[in-house]
Protein backbone atom coordinates (compact mmCIF):
# COMPACT_ATOMS: atom_id res chain seq x y z
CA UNK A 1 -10.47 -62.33 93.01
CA UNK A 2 -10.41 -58.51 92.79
CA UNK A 3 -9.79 -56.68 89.49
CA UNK A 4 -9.26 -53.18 89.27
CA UNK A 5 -10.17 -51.20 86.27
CA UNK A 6 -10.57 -47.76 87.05
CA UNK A 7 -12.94 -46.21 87.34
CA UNK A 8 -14.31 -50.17 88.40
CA UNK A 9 -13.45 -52.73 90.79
CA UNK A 10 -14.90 -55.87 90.44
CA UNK A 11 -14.77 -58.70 93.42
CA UNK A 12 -15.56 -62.34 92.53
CA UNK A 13 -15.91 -64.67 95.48
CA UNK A 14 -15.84 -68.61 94.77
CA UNK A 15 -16.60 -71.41 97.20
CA UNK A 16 -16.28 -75.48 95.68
CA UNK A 17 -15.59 -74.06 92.21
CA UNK A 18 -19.16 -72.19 92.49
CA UNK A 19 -19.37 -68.92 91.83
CA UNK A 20 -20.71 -66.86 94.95
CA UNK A 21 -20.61 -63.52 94.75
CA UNK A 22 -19.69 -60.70 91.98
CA UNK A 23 -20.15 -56.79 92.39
CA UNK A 24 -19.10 -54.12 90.48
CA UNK A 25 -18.23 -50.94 92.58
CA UNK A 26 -16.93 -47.47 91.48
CA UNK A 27 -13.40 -46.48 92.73
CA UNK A 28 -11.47 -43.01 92.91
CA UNK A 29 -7.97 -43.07 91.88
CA UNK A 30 -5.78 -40.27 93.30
CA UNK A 31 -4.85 -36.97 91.54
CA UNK A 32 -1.92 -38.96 90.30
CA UNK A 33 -4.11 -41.84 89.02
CA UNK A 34 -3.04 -44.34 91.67
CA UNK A 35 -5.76 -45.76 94.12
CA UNK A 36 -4.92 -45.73 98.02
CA UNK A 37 -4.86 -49.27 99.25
CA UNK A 38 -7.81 -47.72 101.67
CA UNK A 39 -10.15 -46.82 98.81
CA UNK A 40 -9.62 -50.86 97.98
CA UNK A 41 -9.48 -52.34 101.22
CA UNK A 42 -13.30 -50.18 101.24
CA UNK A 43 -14.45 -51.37 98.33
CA UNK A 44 -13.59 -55.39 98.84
CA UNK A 45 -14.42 -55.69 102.57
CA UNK A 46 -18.38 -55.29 102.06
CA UNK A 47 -18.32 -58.41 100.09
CA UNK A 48 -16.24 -59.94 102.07
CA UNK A 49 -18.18 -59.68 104.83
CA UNK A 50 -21.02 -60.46 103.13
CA UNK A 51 -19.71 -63.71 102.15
CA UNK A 52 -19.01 -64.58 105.71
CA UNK A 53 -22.61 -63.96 106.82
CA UNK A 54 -24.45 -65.32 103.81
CA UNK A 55 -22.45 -68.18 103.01
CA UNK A 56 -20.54 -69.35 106.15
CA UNK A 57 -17.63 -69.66 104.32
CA UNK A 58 -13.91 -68.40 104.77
CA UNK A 59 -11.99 -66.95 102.13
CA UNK A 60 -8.68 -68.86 102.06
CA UNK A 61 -6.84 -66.63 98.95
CA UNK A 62 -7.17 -63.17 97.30
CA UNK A 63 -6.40 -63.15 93.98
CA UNK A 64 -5.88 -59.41 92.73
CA UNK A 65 -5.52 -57.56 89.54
CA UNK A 66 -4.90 -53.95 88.20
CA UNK A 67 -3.55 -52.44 91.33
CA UNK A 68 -0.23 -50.99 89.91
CA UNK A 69 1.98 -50.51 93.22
CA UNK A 70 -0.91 -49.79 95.33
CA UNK A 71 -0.91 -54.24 94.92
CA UNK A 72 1.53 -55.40 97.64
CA UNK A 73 -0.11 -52.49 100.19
CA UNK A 74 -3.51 -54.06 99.33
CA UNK A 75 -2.30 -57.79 99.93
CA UNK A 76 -0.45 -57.36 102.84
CA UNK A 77 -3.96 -55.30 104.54
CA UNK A 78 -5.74 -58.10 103.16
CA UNK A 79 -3.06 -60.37 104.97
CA UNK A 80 -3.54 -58.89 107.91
CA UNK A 81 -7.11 -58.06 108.38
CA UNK A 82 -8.22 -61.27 106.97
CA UNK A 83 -6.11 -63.75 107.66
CA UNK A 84 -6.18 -65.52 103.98
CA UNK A 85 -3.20 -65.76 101.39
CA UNK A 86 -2.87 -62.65 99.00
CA UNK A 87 -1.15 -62.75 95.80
CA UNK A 88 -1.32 -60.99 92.44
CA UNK A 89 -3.13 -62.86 89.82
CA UNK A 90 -0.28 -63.71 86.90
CA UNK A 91 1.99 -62.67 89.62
CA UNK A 92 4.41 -65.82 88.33
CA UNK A 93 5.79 -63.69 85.47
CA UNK A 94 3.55 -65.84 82.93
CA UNK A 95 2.68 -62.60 81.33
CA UNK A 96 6.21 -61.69 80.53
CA UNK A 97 5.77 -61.82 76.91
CA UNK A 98 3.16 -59.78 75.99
CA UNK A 99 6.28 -57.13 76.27
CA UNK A 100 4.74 -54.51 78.58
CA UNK A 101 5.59 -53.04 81.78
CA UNK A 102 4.39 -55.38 84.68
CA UNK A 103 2.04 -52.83 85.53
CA UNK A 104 0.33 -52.68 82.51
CA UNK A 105 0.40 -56.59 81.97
CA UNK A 106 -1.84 -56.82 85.12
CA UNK A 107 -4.51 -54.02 83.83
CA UNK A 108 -4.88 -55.82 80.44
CA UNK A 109 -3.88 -59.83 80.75
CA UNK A 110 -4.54 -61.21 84.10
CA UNK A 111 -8.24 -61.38 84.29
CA UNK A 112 -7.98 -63.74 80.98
CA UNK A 113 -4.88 -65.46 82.60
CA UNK A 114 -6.61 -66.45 85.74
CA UNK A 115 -9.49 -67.80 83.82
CA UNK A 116 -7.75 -70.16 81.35
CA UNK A 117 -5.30 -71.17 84.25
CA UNK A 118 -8.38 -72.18 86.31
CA UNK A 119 -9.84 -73.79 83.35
CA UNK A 120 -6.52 -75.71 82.74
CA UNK A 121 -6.54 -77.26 86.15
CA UNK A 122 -10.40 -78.58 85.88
């Protein structure tokens, strides 16, 4: 899972419902305040690769958060690069009723959504 909240992104990489890697890295938004789908792509692929090396493992699915419309440019680089499923977290329109803009639900609500959804499955 990545999570964007600026000036933070946060990448949390699971493997068998263990928790494998998390790091916190600082991100630059824009002069308009929206990040580049580069500047993310840079800040996810070190622990991605790090993953790979350390663990052995292959990340299957990208769950991502607080991208605003630099999301489905991040996903599909993801996609492509990586070869795994991307999708936004709370991307199911679950967070429909908090009664903000979709942008804004994913900056403040899908962090929380994707934990008591994974919780609800267990």
């Amino acid at each position: 899972m990545g999570k964007c909240s600026p000036p933070w992104f946060t990448t949390a990489i699971l493997q068998s419902g263990q928790l494998r890697l998390f790091r916190t890295v600082g991100i630059t938004a824009g002069p308009e305040g929206m990040l580049s789908p580069e500047s993310v792509f840079e800040a996810l692929y070190p622990s991605i690769a790090f993953f790979q090396d350390q663990f052995g493992g292959r990340i299957e699915k990208a769950h991502l958060c607080g991208l605003g419309e630099s999301g489905p440019a991040v996903m599909e680089m993801l996609t492509r690069e990586f070869a795994l499923e991307a999708a936004p977290l709370g991307g199911n329109g679950s967070l429909g009723a908090a009664r903000l803009e979709p942008s804004r639900q994913e900056v403040y609500f899908s962090a929380l959504l994707g934990i008591v959804e994974e919780h609800s499955r267990a």
